[in-house]
Protein backbone atom coordinates (compact mmCIF):
# COMPACT_ATOMS: atom_id res chain seq x y z
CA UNK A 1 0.00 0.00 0.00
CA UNK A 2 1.44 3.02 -1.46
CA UNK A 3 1.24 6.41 0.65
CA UNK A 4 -1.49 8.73 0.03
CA UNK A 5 -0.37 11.95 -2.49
CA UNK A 6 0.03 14.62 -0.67
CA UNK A 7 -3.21 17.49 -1.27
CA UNK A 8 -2.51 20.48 -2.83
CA UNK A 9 -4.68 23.56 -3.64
CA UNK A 10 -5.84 23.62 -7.37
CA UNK A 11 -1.90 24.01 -8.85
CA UNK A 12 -2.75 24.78 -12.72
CA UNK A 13 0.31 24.45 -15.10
CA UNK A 14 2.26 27.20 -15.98
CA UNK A 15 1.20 29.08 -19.07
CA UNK A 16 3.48 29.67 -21.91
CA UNK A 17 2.42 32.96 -23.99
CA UNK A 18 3.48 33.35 -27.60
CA UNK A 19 4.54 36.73 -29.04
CA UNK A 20 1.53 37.59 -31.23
CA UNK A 21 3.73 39.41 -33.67
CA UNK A 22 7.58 40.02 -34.33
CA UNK A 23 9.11 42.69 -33.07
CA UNK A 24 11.35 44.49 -30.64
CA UNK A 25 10.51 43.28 -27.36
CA UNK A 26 9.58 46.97 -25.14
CA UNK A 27 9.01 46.82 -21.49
CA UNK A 28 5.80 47.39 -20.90
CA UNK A 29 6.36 50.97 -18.35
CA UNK A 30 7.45 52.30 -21.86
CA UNK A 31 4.27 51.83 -23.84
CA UNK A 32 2.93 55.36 -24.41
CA UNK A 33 -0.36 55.30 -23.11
CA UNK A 34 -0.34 55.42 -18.92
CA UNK A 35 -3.38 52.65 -18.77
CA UNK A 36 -0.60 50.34 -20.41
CA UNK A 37 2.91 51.51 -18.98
CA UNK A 38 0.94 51.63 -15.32
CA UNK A 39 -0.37 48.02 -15.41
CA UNK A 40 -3.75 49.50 -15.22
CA UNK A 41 -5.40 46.48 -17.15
CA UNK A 42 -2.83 44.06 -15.75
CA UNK A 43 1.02 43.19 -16.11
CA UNK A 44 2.83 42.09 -19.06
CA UNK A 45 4.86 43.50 -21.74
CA UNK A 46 4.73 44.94 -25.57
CA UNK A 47 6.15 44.71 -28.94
CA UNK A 48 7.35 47.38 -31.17
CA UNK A 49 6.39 45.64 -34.52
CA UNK A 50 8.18 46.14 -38.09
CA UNK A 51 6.07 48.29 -40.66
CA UNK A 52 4.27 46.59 -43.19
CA UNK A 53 1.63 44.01 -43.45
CA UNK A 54 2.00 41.90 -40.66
CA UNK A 55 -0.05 38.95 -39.07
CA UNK A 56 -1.40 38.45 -35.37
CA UNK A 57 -1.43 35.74 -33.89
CA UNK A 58 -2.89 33.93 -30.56
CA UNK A 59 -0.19 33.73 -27.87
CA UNK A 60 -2.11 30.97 -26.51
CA UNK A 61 -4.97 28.20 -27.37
CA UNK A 62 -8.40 29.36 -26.09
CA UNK A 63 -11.73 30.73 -26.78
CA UNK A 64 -11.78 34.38 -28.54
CA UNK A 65 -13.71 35.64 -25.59
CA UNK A 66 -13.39 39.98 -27.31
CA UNK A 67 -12.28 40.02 -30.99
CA UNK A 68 -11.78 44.02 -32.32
CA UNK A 69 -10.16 45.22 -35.17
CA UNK A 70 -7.38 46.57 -32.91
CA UNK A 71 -7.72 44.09 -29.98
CA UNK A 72 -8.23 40.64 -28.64
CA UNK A 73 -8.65 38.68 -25.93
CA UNK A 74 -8.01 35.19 -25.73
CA UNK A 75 -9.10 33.10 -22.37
CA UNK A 76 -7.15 29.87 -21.97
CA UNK A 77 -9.74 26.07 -20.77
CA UNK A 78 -8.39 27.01 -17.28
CA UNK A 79 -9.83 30.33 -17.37
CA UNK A 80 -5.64 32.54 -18.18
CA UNK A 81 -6.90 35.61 -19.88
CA UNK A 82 -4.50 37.75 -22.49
CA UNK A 83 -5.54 40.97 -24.31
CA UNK A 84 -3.22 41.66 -27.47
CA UNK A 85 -3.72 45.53 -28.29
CA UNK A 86 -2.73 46.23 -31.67
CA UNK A 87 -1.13 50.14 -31.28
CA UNK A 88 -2.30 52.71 -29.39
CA UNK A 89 -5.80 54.69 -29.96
CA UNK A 90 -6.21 52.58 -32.79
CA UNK A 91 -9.64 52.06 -31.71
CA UNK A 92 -9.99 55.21 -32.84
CA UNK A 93 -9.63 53.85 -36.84
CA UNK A 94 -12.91 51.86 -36.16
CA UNK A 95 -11.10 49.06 -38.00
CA UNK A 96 -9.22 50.64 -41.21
CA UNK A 97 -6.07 49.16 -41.55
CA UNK A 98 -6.95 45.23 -40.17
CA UNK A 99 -9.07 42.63 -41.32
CA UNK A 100 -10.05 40.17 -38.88
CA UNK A 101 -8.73 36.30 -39.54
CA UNK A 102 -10.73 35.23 -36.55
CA UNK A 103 -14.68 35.49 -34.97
CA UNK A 104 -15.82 36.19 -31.90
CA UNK A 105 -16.41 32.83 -29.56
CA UNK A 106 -13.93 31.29 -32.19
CA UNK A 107 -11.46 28.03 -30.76
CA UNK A 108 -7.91 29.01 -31.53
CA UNK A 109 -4.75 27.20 -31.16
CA UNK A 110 -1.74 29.17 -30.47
CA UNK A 111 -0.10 30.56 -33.22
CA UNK A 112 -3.25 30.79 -35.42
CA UNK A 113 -4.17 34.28 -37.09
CA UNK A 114 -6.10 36.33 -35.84
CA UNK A 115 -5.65 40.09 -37.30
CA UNK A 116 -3.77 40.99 -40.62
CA UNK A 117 -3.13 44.84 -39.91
CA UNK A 118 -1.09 47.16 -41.94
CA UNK A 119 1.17 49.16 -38.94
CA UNK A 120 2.75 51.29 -41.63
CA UNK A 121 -0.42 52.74 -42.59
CA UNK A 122 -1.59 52.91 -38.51
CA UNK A 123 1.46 54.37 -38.19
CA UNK A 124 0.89 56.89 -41.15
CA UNK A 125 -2.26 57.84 -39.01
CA UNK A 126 0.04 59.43 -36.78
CA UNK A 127 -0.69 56.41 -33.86
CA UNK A 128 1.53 54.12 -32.55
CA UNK A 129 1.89 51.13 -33.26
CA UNK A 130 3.39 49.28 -30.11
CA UNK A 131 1.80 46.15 -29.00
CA UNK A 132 1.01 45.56 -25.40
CA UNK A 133 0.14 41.96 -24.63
CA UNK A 134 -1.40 41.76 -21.38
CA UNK A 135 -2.02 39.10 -18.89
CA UNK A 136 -5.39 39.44 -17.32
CA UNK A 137 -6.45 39.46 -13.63
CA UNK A 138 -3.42 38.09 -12.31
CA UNK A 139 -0.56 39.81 -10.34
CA UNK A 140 3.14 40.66 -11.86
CA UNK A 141 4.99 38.04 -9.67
CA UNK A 142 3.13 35.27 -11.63
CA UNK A 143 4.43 36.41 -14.98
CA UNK A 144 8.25 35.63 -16.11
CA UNK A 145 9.56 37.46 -19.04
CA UNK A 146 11.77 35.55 -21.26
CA UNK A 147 15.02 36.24 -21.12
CA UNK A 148 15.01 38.21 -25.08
CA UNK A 149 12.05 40.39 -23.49
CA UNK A 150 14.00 41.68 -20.52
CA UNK A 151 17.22 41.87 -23.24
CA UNK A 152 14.81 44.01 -25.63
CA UNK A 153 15.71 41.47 -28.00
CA UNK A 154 14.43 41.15 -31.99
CA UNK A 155 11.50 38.28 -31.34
CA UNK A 156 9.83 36.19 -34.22
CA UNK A 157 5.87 35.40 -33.90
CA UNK A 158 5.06 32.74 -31.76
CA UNK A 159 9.06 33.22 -30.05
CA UNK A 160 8.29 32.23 -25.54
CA UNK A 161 7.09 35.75 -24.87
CA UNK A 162 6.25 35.57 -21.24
CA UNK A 163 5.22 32.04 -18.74
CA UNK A 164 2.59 32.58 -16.07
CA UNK A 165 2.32 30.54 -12.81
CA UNK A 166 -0.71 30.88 -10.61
């Protein structure tokens, strides 16, 4: 007879979160828009994305819970929610400049697009077009950066952006 396991209070897996586009990795106090660089909406970290066309993808696999033209959040089966924000008062194009990939309530596996947007011409608009990607209700000390986003390093979609522990 073996010993009983020992009880443990619901320990979910760590998270691993994609980097929804390439990019310079940016700390996320630098983002240009206080609600972001505060950790208003939550902690996390942002992307400074090369011009051109360029595809978003979903850092994790989930259920679109919020699909915009500028934003998404995706909510993992344990219930680990991330916002992608594509650029800063971009809400403010009401959608010129991406074309959705993905629908609201949609199953998506991580890595699979979800906005094509054109950050040259959002950038044109005189907007920028940073990327926050933000880890919902949890606290900073459960998110670990990879090591190239603390260096501020060059990062390729779907490069380890960020692991969560709860």
């Amino acid at each position: 007879m073996s010993p009983a396991a020992p009880v443990s209070a619901s320990v979910v897996a760590p998270v691993i979160v994609l980097s929804p586009v390439p990019g310079r990795a940016v700390a996320l106090a630098e983002v240009p828009d206080p609600t972001f660089a505060q950790a208003i909406v939550g902690p996390g970290a942002a992307i400074d994305p090369p011009r051109g066309v360029v595809d978003a993808i979903a850092p994790i696999s989930g259920t679109l819970l919020k699909v915009f033209p500028h934003a998404y959040v995706i909510v993992s089966p344990d219930g680990l929610g991330v916002l992608v924000h594509l650029g800063i008062d971009t809400v403010e194009l009401h959608g010129e400049g991406f074309t959705l990939r993905a629908q609201q309530g949609d199953h998506v596996s991580a890595g699979d697009i979800i906005v094509t947007w054109d950050v040259s011409a959002i950038e044109a608009t005189g907007r920028n077009p940073i990327v926050p990607v933000i880890i919902l209700e949890q606290k900073a000390e459960n998110i670990t950066l990879a090591d190239a986003v603390t260096a501020g390093a060059q990062l390729e979609s779907g490069d380890v952006f960020l692991t969560v522990t709860r």
